[in-house]
PDB file of N, CA and C in Angstrom:
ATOM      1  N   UNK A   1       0.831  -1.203   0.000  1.00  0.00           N
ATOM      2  CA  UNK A   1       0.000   0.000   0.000  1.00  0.00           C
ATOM      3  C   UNK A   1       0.866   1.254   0.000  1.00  0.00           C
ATOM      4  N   UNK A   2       2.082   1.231   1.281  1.00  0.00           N
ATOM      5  CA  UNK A   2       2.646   2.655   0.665  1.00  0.00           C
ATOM      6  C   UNK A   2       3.691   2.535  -0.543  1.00  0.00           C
ATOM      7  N   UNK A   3       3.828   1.711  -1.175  1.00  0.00           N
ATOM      8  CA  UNK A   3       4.991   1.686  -2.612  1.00  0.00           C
ATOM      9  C   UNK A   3       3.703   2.615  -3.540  1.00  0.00           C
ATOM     10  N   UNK A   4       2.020   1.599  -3.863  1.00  0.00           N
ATOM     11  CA  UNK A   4       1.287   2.457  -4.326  1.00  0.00           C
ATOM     12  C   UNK A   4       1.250   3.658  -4.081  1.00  0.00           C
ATOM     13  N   UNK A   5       0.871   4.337  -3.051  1.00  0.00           N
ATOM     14  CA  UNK A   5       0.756   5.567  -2.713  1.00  0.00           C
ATOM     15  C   UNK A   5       2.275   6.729  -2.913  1.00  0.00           C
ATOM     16  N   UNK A   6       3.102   5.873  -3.165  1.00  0.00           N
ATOM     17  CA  UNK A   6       4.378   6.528  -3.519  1.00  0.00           C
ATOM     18  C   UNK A   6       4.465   6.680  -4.693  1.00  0.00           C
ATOM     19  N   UNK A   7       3.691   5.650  -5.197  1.00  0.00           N
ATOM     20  CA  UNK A   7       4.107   6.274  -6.904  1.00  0.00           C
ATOM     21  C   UNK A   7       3.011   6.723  -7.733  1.00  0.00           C
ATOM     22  N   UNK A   8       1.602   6.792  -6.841  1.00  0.00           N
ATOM     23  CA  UNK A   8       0.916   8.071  -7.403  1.00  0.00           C
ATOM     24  C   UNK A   8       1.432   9.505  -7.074  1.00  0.00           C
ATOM     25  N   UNK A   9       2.100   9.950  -6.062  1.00  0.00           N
ATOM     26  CA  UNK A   9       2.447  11.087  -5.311  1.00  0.00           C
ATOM     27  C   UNK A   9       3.529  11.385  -6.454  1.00  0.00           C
ATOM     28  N   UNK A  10       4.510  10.495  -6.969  1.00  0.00           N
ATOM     29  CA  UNK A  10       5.242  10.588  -8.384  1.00  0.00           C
ATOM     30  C   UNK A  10       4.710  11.113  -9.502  1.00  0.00           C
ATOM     31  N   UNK A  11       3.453  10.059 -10.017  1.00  0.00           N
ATOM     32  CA  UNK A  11       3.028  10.468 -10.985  1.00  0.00           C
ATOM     33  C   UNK A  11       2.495  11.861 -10.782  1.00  0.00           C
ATOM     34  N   UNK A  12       1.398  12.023  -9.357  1.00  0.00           N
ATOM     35  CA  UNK A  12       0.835  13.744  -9.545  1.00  0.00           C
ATOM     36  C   UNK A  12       1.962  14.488  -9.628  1.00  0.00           C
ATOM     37  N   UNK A  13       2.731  14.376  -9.223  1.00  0.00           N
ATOM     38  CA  UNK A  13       3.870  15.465  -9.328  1.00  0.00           C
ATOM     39  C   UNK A  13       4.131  15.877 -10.983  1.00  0.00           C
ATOM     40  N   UNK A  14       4.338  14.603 -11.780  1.00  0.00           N
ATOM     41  CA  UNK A  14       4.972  14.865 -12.981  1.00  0.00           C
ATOM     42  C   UNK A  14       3.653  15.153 -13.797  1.00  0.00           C
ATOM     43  N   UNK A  15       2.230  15.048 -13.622  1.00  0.00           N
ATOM     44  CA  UNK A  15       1.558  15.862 -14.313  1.00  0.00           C
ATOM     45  C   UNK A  15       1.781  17.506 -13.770  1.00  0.00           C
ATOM     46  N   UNK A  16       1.429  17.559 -12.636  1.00  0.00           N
ATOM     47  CA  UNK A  16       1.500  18.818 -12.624  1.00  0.00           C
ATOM     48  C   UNK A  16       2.665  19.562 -13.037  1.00  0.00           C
ATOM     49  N   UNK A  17       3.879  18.937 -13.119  1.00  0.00           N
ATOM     50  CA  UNK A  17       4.917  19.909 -14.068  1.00  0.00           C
ATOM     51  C   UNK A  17       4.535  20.083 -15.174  1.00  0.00           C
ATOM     52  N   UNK A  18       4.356  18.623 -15.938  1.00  0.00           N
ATOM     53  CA  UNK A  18       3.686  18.810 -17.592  1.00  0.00           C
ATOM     54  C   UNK A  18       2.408  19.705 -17.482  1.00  0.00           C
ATOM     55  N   UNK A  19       1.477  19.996 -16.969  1.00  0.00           N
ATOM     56  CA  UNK A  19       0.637  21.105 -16.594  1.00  0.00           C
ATOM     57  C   UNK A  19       1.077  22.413 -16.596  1.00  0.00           C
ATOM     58  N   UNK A  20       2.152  22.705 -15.700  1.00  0.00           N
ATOM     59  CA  UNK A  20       2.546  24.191 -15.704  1.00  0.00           C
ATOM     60  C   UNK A  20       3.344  24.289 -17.010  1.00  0.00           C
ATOM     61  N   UNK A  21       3.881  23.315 -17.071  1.00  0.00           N
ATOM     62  CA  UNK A  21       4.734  23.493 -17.995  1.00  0.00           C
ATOM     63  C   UNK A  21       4.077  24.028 -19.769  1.00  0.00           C
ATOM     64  N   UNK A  22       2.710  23.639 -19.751  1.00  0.00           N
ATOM     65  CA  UNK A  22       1.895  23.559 -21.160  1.00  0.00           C
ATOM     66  C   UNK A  22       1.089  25.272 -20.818  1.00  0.00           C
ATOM     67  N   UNK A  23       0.879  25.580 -19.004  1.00  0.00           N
ATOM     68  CA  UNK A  23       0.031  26.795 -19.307  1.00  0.00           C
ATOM     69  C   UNK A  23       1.433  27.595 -19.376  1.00  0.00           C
ATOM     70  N   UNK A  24       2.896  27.586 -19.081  1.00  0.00           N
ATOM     71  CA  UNK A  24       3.522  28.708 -19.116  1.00  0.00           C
ATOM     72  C   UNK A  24       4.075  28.602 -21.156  1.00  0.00           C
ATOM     73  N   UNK A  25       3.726  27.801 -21.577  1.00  0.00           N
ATOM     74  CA  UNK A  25       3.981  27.738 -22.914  1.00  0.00           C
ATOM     75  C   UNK A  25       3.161  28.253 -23.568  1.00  0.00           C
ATOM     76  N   UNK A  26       1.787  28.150 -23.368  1.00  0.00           N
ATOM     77  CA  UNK A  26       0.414  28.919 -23.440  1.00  0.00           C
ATOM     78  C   UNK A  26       0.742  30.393 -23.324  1.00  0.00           C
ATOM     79  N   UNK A  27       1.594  30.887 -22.513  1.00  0.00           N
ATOM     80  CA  UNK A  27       1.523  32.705 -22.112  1.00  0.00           C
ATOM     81  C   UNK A  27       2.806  32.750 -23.441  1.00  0.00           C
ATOM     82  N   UNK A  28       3.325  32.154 -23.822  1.00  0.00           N
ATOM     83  CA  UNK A  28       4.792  33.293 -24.504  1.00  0.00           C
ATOM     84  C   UNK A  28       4.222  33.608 -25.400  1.00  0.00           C
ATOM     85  N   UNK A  29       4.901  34.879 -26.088  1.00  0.00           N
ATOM     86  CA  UNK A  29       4.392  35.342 -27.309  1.00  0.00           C
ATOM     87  C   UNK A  29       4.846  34.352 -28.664  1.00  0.00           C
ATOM     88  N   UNK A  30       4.093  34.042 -29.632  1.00  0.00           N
ATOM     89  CA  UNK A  30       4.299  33.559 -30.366  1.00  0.00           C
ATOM     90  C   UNK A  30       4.382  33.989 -31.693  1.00  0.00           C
ATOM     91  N   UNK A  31       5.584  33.538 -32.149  1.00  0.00           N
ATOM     92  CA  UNK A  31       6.357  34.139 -33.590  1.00  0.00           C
ATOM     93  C   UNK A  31       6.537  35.985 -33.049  1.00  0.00           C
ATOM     94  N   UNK A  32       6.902  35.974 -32.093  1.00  0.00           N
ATOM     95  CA  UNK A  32       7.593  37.540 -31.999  1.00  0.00           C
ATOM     96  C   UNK A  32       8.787  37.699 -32.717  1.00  0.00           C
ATOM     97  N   UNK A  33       8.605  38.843 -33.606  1.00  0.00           N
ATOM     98  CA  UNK A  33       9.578  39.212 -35.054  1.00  0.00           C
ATOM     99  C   UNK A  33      10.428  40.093 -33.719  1.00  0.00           C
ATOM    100  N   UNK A  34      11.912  40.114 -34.293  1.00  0.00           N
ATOM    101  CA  UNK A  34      12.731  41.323 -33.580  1.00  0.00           C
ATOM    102  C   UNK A  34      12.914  41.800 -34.772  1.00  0.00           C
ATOM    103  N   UNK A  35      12.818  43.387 -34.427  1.00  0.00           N
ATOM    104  CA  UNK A  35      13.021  44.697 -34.792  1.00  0.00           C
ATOM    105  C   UNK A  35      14.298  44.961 -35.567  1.00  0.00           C
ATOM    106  N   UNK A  36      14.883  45.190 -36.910  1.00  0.00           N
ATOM    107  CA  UNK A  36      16.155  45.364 -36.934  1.00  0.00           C
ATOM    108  C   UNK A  36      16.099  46.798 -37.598  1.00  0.00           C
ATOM    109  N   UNK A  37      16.865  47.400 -37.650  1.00  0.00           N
ATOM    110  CA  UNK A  37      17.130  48.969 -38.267  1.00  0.00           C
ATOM    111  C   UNK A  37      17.645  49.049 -38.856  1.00  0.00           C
ATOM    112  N   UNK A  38      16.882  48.901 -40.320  1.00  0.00           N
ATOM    113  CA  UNK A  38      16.983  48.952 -41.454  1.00  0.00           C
ATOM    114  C   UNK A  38      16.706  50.176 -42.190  1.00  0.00           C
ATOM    115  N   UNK A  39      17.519  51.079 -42.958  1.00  0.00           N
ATOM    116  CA  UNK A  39      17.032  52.032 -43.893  1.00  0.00           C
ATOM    117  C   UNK A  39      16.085  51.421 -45.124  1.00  0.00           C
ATOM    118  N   UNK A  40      15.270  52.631 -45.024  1.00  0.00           N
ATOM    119  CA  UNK A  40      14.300  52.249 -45.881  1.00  0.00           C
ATOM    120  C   UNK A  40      15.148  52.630 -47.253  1.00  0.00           C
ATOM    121  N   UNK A  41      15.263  51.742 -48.886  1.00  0.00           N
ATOM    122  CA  UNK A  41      15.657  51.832 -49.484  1.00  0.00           C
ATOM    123  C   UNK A  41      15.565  53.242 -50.430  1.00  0.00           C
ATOM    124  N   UNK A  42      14.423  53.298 -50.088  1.00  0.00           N
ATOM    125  CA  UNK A  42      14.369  55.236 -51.063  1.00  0.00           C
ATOM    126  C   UNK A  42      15.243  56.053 -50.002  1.00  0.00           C
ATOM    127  N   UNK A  43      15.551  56.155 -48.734  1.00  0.00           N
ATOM    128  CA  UNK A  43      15.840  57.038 -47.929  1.00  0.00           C
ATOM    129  C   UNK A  43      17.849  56.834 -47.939  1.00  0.00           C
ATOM    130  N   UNK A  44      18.139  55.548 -48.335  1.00  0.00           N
ATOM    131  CA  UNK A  44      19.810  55.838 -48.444  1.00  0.00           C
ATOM    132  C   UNK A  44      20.286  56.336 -49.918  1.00  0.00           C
ATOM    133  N   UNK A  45      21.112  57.349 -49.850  1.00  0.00           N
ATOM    134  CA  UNK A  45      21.548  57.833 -51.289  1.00  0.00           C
ATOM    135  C   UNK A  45      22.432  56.560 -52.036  1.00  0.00           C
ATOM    136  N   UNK A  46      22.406  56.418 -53.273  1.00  0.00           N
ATOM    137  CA  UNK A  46      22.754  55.545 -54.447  1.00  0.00           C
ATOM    138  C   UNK A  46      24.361  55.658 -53.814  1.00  0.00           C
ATOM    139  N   UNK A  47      24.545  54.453 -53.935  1.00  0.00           N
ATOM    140  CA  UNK A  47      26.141  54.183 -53.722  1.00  0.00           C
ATOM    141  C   UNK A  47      26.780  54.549 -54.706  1.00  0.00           C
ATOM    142  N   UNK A  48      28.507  55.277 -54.105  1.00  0.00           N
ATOM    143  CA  UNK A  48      29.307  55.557 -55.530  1.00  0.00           C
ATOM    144  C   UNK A  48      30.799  55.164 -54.366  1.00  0.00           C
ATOM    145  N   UNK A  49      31.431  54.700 -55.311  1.00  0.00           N
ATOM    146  CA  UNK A  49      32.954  54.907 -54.942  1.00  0.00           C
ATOM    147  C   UNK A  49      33.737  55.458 -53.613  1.00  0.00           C
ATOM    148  N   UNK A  50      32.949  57.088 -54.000  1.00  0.00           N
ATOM    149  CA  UNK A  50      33.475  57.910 -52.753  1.00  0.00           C
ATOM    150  C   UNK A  50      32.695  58.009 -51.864  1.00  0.00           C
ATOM    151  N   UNK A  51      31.858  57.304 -51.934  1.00  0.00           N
ATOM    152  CA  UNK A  51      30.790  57.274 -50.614  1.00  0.00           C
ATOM    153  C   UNK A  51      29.659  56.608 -50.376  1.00  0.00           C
ATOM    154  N   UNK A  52      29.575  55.198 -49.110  1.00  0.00           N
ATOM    155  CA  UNK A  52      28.613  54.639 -49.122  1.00  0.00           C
ATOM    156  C   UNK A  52      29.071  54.271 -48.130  1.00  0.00           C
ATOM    157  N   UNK A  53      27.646  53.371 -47.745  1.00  0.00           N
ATOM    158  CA  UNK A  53      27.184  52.658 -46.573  1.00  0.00           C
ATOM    159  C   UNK A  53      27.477  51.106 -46.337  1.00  0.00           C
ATOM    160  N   UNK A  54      28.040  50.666 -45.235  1.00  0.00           N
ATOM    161  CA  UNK A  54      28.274  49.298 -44.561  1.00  0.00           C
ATOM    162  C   UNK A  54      27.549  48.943 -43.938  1.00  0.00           C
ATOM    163  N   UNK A  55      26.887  47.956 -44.273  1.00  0.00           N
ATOM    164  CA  UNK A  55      25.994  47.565 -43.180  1.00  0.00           C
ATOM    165  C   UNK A  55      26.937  46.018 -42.547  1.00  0.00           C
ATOM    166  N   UNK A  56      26.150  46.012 -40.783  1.00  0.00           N
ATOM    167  CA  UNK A  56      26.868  45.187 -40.463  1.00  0.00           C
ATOM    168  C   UNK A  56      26.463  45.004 -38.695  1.00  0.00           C
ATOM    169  N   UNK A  57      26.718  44.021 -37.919  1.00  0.00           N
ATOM    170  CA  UNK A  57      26.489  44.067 -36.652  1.00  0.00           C
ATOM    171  C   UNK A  57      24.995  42.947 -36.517  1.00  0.00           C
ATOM    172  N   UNK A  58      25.476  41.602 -36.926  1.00  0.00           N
ATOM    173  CA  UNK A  58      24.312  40.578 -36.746  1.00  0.00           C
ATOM    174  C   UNK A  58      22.831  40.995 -37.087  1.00  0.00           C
ATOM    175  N   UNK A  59      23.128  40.794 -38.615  1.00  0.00           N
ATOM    176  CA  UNK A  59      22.437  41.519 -39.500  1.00  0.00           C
ATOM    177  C   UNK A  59      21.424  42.649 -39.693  1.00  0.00           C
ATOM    178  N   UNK A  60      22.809  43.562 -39.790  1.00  0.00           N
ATOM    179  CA  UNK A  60      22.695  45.241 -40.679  1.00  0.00           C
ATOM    180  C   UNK A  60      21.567  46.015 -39.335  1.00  0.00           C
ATOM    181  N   UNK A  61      22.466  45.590 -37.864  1.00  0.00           N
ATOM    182  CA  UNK A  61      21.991  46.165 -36.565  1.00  0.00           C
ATOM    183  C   UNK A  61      22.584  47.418 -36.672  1.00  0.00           C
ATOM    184  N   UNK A  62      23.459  47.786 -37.357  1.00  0.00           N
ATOM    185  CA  UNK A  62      25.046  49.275 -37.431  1.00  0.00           C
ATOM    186  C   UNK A  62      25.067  49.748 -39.154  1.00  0.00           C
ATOM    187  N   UNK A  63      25.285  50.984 -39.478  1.00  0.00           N
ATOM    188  CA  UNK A  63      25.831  51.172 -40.282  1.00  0.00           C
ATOM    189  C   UNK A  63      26.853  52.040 -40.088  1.00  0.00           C
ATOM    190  N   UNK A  64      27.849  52.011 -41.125  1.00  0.00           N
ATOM    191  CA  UNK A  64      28.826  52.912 -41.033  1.00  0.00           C
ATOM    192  C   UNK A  64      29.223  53.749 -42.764  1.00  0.00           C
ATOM    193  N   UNK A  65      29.211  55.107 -42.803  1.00  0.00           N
ATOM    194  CA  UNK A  65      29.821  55.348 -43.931  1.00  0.00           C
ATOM    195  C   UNK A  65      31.408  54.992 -44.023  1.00  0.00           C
ATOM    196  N   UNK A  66      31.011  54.772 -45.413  1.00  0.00           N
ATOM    197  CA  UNK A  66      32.912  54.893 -46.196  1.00  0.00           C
ATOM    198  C   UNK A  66      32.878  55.702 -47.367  1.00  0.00           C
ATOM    199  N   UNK A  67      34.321  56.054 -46.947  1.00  0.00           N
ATOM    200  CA  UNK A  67      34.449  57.239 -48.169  1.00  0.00           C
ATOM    201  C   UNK A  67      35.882  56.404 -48.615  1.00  0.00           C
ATOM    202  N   UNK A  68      35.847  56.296 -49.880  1.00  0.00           N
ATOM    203  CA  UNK A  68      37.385  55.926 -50.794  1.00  0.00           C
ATOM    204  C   UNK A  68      38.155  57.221 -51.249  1.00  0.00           C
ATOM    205  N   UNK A  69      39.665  56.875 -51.274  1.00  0.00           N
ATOM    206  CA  UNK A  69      40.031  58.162 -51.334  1.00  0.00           C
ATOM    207  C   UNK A  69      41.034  57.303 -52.882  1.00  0.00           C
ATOM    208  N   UNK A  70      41.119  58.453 -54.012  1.00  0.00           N
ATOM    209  CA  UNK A  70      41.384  57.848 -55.352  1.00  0.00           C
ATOM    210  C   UNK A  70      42.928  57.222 -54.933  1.00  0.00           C
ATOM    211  N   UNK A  71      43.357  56.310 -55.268  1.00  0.00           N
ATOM    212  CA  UNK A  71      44.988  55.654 -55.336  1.00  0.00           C
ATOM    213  C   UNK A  71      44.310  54.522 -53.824  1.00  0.00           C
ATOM    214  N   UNK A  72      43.379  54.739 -53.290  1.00  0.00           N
ATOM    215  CA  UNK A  72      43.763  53.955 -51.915  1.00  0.00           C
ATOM    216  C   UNK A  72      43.564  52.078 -52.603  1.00  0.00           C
TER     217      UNK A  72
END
């Protein structure tokens, strides 16, 4: 009688984890997009030689200008 009673007290236990465990899976947000900062393509000027944009920083989180200087 107590081996039974020991291993229902087991089993309730491990539903109720699988329980919390399904309502705290229930609360997350689901398919939440992250945000990256991106220029909008009409708003960066046309790349040339002497001057443009790097993007970069786990994808295109930073930009940085570059300017080429002629002979470099």
């Amino acid at each position: 009688m107590m081996r039974k009673s020991i291993y229902m007290c087991i089993q309730l236990r491990r539903f109720l984890c699988v329980a919390a465990l399904a309502l705290l899976t229930a609360c997350a947000p689901a398919g939440e997009s992250i945000a990256v900062n991106v220029p909008a393509p009409d708003a960066a000027p046309a790349p040339a030689p002497d001057a443009f944009t790097v993007c970069h920083g786990f994808g295109c989180q930073f930009t940085s200008a570059v300017k080429l200087k002629p002979g470099s």
